[in-house]
C-alpha atoms as a PDB file:
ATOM      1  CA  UNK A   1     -29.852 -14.192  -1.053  1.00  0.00           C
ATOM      2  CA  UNK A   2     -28.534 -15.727   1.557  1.00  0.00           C
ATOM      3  CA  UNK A   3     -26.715 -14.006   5.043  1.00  0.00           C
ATOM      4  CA  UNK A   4     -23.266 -15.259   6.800  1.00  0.00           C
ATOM      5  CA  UNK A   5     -22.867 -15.041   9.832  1.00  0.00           C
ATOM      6  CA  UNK A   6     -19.677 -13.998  11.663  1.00  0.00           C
ATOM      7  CA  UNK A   7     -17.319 -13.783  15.083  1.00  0.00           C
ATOM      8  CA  UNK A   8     -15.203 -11.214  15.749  1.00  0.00           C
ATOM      9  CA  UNK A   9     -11.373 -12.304  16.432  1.00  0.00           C
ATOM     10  CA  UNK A  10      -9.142  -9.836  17.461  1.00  0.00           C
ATOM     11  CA  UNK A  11      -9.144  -7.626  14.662  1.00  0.00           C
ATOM     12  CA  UNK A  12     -10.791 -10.111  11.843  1.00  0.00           C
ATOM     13  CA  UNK A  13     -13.798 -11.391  11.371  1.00  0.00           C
ATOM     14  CA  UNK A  14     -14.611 -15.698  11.198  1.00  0.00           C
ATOM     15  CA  UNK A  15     -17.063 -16.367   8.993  1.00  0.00           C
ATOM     16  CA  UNK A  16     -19.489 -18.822  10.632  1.00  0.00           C
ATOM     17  CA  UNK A  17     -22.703 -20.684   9.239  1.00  0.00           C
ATOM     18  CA  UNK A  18     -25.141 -19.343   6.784  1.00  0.00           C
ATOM     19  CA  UNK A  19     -28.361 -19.452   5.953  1.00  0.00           C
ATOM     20  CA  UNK A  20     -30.811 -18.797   3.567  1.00  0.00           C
ATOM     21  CA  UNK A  21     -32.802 -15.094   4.243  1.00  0.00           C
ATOM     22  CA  UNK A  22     -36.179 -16.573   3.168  1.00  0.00           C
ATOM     23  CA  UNK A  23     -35.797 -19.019   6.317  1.00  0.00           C
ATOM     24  CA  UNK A  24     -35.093 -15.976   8.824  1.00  0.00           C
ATOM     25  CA  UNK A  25     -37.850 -14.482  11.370  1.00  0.00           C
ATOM     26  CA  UNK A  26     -35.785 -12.564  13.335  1.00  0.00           C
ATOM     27  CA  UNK A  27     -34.876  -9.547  11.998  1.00  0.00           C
ATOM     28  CA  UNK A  28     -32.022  -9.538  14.694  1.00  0.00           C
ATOM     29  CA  UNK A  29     -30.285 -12.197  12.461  1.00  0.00           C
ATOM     30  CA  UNK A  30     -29.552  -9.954   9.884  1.00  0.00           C
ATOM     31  CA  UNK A  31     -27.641  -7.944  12.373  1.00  0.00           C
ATOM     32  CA  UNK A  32     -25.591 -11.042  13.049  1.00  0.00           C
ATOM     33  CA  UNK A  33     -24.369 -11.426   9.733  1.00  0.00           C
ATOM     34  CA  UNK A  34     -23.636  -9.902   6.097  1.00  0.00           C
ATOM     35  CA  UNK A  35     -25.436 -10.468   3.033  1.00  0.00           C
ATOM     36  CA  UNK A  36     -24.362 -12.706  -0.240  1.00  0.00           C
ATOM     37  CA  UNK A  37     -25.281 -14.695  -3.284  1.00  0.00           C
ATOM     38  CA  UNK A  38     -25.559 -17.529  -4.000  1.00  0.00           C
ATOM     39  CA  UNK A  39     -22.227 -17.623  -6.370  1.00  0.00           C
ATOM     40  CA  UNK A  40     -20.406 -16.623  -3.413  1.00  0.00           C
ATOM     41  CA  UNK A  41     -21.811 -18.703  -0.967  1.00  0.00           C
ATOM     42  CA  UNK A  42     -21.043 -21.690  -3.489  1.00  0.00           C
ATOM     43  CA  UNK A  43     -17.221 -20.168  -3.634  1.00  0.00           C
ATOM     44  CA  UNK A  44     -16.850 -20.101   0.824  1.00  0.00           C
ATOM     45  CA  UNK A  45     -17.468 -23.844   0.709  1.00  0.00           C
ATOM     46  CA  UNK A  46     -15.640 -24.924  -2.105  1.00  0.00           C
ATOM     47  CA  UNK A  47     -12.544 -23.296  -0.366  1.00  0.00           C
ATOM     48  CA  UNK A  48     -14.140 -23.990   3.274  1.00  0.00           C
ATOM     49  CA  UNK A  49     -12.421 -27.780   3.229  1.00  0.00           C
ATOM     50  CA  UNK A  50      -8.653 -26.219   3.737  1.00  0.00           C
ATOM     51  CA  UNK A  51      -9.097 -22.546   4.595  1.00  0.00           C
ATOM     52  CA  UNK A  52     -10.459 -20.581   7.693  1.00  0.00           C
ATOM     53  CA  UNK A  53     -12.660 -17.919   5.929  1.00  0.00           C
ATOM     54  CA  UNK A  54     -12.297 -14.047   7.302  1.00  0.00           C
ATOM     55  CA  UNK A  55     -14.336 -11.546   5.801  1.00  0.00           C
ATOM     56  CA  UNK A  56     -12.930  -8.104   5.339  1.00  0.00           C
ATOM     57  CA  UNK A  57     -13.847  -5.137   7.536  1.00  0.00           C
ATOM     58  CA  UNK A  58     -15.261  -3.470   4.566  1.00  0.00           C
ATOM     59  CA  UNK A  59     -17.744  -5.973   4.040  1.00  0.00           C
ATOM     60  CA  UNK A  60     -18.734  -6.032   7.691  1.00  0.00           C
ATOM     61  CA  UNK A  61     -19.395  -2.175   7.001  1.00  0.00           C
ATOM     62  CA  UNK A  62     -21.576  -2.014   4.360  1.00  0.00           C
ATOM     63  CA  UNK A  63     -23.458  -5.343   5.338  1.00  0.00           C
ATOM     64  CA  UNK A  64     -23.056  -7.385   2.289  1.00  0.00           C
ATOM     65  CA  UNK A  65     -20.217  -9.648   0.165  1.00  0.00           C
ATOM     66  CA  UNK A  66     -19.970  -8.202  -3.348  1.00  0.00           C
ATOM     67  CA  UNK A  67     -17.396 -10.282  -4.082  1.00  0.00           C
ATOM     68  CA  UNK A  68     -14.736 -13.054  -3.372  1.00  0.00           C
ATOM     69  CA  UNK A  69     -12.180  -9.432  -3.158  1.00  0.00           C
ATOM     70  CA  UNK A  70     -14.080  -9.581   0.029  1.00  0.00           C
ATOM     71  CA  UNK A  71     -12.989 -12.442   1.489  1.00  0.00           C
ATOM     72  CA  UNK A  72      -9.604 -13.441   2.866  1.00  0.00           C
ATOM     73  CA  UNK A  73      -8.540 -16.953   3.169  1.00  0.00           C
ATOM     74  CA  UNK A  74      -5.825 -18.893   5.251  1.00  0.00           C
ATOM     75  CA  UNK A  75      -4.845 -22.169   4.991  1.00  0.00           C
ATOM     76  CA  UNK A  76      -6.173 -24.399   7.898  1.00  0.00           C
ATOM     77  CA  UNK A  77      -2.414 -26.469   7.537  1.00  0.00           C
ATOM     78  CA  UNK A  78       0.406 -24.210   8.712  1.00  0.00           C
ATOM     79  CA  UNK A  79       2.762 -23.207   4.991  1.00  0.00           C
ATOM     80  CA  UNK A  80       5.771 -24.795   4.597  1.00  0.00           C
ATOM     81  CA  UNK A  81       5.320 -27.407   6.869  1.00  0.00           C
ATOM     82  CA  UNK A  82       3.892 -31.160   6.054  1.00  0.00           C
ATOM     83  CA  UNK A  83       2.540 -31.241  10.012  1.00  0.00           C
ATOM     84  CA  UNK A  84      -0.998 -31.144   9.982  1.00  0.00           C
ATOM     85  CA  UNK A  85      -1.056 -28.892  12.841  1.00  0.00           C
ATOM     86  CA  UNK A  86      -4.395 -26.729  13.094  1.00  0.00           C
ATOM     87  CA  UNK A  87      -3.871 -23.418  13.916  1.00  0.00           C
ATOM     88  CA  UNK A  88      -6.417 -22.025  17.163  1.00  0.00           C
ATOM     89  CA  UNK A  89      -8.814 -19.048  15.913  1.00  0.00           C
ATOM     90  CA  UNK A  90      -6.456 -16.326  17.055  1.00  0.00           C
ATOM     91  CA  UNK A  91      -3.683 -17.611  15.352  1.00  0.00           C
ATOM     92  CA  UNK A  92      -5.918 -17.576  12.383  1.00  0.00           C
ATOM     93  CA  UNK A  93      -6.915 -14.162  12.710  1.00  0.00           C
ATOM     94  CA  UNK A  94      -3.355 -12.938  13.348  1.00  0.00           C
ATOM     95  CA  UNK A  95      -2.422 -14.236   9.429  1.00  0.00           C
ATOM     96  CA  UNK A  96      -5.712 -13.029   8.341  1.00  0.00           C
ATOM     97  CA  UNK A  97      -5.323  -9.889   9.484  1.00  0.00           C
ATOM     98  CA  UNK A  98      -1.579  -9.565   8.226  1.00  0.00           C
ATOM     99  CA  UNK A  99      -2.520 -11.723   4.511  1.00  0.00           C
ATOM    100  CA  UNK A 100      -5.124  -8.317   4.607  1.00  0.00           C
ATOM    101  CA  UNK A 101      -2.563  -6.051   5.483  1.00  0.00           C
ATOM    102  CA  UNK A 102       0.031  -7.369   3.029  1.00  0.00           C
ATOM    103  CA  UNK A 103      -2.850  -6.815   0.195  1.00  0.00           C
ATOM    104  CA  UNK A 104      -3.671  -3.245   0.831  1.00  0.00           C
ATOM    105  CA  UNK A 105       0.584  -3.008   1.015  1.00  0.00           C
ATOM    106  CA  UNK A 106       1.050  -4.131  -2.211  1.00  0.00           C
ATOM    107  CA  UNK A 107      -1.605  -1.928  -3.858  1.00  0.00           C
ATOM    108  CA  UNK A 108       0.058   1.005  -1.942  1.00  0.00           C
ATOM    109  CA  UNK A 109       3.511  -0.283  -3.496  1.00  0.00           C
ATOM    110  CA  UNK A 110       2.263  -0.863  -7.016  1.00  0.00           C
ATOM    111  CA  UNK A 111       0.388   2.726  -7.115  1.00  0.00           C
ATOM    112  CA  UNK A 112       3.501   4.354  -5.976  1.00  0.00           C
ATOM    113  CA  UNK A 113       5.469   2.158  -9.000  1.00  0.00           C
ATOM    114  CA  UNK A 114       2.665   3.364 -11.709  1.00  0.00           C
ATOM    115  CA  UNK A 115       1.532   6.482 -10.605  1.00  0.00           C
ATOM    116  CA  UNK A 116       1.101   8.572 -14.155  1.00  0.00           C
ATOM    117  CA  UNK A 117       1.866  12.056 -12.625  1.00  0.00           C
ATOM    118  CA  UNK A 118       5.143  10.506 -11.206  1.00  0.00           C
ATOM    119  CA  UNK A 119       5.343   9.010 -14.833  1.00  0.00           C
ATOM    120  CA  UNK A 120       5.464  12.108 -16.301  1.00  0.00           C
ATOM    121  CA  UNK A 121       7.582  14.195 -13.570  1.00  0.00           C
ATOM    122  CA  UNK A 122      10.316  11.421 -14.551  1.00  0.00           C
ATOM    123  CA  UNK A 123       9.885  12.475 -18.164  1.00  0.00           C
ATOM    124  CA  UNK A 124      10.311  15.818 -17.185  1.00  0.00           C
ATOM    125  CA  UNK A 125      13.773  14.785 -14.997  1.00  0.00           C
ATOM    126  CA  UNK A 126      15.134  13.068 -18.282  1.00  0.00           C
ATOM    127  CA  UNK A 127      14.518  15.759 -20.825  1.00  0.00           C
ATOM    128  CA  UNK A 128      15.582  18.645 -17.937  1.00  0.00           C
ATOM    129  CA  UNK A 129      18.850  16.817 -17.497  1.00  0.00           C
ATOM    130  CA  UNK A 130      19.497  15.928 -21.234  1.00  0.00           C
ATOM    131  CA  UNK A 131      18.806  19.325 -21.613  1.00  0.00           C
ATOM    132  CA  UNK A 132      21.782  20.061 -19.307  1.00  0.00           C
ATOM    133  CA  UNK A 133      24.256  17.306 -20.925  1.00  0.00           C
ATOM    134  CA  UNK A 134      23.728  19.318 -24.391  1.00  0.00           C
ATOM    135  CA  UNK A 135      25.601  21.860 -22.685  1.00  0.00           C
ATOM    136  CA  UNK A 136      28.253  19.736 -21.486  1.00  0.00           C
ATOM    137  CA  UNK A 137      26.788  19.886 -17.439  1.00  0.00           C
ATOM    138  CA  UNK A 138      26.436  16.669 -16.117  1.00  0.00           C
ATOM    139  CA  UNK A 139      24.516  16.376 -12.771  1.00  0.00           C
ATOM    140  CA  UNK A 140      24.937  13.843 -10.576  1.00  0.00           C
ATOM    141  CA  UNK A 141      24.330  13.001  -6.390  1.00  0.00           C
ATOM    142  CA  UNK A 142      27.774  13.982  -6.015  1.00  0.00           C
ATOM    143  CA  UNK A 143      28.915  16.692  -8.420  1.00  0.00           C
ATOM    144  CA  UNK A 144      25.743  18.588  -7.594  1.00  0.00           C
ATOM    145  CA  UNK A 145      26.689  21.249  -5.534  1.00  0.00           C
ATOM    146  CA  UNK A 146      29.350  22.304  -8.167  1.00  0.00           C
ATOM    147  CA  UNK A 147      27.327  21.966 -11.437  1.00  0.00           C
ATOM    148  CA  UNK A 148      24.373  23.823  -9.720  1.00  0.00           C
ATOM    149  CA  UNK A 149      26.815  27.035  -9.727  1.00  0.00           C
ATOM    150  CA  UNK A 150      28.558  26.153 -12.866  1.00  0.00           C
ATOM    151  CA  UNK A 151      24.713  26.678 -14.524  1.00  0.00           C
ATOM    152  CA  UNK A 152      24.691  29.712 -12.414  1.00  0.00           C
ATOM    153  CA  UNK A 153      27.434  31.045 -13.946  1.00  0.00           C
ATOM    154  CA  UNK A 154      26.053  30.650 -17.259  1.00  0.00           C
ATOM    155  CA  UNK A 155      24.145  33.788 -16.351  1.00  0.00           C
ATOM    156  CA  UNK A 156      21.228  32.459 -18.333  1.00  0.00           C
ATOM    157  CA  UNK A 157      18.010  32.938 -17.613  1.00  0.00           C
ATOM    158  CA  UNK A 158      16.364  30.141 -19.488  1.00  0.00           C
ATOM    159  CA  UNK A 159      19.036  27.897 -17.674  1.00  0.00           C
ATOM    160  CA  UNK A 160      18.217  29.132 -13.774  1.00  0.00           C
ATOM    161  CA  UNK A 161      15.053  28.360 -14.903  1.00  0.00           C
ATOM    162  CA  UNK A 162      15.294  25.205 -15.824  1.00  0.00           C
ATOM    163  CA  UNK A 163      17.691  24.041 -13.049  1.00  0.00           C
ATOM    164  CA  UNK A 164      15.142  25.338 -10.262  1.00  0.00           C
ATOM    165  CA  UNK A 165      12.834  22.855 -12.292  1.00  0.00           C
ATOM    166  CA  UNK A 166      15.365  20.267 -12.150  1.00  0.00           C
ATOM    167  CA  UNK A 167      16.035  20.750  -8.338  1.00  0.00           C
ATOM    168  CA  UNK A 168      12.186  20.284  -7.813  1.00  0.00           C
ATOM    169  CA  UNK A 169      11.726  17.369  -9.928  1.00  0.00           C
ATOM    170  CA  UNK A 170      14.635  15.868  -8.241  1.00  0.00           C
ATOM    171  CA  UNK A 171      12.989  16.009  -4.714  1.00  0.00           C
ATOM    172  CA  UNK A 172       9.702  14.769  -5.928  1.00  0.00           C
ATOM    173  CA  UNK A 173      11.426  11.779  -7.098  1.00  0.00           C
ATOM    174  CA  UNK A 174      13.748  11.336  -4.250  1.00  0.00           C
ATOM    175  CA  UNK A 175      10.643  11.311  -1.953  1.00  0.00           C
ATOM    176  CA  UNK A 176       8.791   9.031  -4.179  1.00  0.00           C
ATOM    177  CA  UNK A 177      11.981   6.734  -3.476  1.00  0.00           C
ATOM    178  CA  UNK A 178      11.604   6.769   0.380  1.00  0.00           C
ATOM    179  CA  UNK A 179       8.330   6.146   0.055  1.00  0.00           C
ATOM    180  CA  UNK A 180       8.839   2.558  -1.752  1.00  0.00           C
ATOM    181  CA  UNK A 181      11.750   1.677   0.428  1.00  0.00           C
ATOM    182  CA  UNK A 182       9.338   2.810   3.506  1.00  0.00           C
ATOM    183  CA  UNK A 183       6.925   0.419   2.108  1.00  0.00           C
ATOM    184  CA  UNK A 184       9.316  -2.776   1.660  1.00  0.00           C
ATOM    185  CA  UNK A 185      10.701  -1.817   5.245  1.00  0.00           C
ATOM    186  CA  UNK A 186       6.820  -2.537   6.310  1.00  0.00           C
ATOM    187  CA  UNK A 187       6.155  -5.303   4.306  1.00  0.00           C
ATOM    188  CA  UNK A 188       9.092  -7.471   5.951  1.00  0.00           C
ATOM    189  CA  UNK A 189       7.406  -6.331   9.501  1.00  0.00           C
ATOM    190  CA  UNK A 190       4.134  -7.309   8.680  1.00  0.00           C
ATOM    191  CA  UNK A 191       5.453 -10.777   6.714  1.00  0.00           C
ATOM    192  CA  UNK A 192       7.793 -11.641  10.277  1.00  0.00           C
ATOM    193  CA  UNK A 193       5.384 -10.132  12.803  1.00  0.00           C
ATOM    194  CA  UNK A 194       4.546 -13.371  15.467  1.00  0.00           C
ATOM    195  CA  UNK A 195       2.233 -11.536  17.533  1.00  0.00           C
ATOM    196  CA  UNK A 196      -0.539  -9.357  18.103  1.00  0.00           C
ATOM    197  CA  UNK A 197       1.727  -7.064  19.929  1.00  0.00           C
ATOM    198  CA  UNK A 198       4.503  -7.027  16.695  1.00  0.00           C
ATOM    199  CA  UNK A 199       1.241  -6.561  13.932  1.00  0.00           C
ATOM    200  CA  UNK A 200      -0.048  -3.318  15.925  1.00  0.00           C
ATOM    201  CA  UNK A 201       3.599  -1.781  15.990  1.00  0.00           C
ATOM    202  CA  UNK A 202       3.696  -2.825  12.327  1.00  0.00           C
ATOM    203  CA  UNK A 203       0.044  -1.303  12.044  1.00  0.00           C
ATOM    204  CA  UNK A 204       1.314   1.631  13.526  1.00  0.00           C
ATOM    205  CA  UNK A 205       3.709   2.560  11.093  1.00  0.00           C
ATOM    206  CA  UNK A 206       1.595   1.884   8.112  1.00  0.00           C
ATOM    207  CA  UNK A 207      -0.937   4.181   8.680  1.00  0.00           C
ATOM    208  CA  UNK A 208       1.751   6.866  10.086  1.00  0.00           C
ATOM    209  CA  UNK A 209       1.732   9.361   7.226  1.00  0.00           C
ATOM    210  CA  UNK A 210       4.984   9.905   5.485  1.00  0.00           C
ATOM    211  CA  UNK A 211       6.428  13.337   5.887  1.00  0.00           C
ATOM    212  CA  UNK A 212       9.313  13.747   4.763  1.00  0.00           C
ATOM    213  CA  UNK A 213      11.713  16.929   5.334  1.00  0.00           C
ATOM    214  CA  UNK A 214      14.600  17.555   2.655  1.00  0.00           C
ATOM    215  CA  UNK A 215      17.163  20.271   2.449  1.00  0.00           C
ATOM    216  CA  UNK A 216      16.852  22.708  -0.527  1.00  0.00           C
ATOM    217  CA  UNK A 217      19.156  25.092  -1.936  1.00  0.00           C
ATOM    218  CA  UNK A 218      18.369  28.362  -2.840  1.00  0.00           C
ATOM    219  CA  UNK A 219      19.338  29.567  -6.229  1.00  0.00           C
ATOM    220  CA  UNK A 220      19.442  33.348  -6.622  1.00  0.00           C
ATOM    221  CA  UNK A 221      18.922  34.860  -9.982  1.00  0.00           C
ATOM    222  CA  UNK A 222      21.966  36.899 -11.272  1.00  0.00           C
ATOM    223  CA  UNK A 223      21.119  40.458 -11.628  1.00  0.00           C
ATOM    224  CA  UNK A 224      19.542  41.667 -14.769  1.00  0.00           C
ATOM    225  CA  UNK A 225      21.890  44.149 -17.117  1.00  0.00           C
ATOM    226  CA  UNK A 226      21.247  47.194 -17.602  1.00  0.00           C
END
C-alpha cells in the first residue's frame, strides 16, 4: 500500500507526493495523507504529466482511494485554447471543484430521467388518460378545467375516481419536470461560474431542497341516489 499525501485548496484537495507505507515511521504521516494501491498509484502518474490531480472529499473521509471514481482530474493547459498557460492552484481547485460538482449534477439529472417509480407513474398517466379518450374526453393543459367537470358530470363513480388519480399523477409528473429544468438551470451556473464567489451561490442552490407548491382542485363526489 502506499499513502498520498494532500493540500487543501479552497474547497478541493491537491494531491501531493506519495510514498510507500512500509518506508513511514511517523504515524503522523498517515494523518497527512489517504491510503491506495498500487494500481492506482500507477494510474495518478500516468495522468500526472497533463492533469492537476484532486482527490474527492469522500476519499479524504474515509482515509483511503478505492478507486480512480475517486479522483478528479483537470487539465494543466487551459480547454479550448492552444496557449500553454498554467493555471495557479486556486484556479485549479475552482474547476476541480465545479468538474466535481457537474458529476454529482449529472447523476442527480440522469436518476430523475430513469427513476422506475416515475417510470411507472407515467404508465399510469397514459393508460388513465387513454382511459378518458375511450370516452371521447380529451385532457389537455388548456381544456382542463372544462373536461375535469365534463367527467364530473358523468356522475360516475369509477370515473371521479379515476380523474382524482389522473389529477395526482399529473402533479407528480409536473414536479418531476421542474425538477430537471431546476437541474439544467444549475448546471449552466456551475459550467459559467468564474469565481469562488459565483460557485458558492451556485452551491447554494444545489443543495437548496426543491419544494415545490402547486394549486389543486378539489373534486367533490356527486351525491349518491337513493
Amino acid at each position: 500500500m502506499y499513502i498520498l499525501f494532500y493540500k487543501k485548496v479552497k474547497n478541493s484537495y491537491l494531491a501531493l507526493d506519495f510514498k510507500d507505507t512500509s518506508l513511514i515511521s511517523n504515524p503522523d504521516e498517515f494523518k497527512l495523507g489517504v491510503l491506495l494501491n498500487k494500481t492506482i498509484l500507477d494510474y495518478i502518474k500516468s495522468k500526472r504529466p497533463d492533469n492537476q490531480i484532486f482527490i474527492k472529499e469522500t476519499a479524504i473521509k474515509k482515509g483511503q482511494i478505492t478507486s480512480i471514481d475517486d479522483l478528479v482530474l483537470v487539465p494543466l493547459v487551459q480547454e479550448e485554447t492552444t496557449d500553454p498557460l498554467h493555471l495557479s492552484d486556486d484556479e485549479m481547485a475552482l474547476k476541480a471543484e465545479k468538474k466535481e460538482l457537474l458529476y454529482n449534477l449529472e447523476k442527480r439529472y440522469s436518476e430523475a430521467m430513469t427513476n422506475g417509480i416515475d417510470f411507472m407513474v407515467y404508465i399510469k398517466f397514459l393508460t388513465l388518460f387513454n382511459y378518458f379518450a375511450s370516452k371521447g374526453i380529451f385532457i389537455t393543459e388548456e381544456n382542463k378545467e372544462d373536461k375535469y367537470i365534463e367527467v364530473l358530470e358523468l356522475e360516475d363513480e369509477s370515473a371521479i375516481d379515476k380523474l382524482e388519480q389522473f389529477i395526482e399523477i399529473q402533479e407528480i409528473l409536473e414536479d418531476r419536470l421542474a425538477i430537471i429544468d431546476n437541474l439544467i438551470e444549475l448546471k449552466e451556473d456551475i459550467e459559467y461560474a468564474m469565481s469562488e464567489e459565483e460557485l458558492e451561490e451556485a452551491k447554494e442552490a444545489y443543495f437548496k431542497p426543491i419544494k415545490l407548491l402547486k394549486d389543486t382542485i378539489s373534486i367533490p363526489k356527486p351525491p349518491k341516489k337513493k
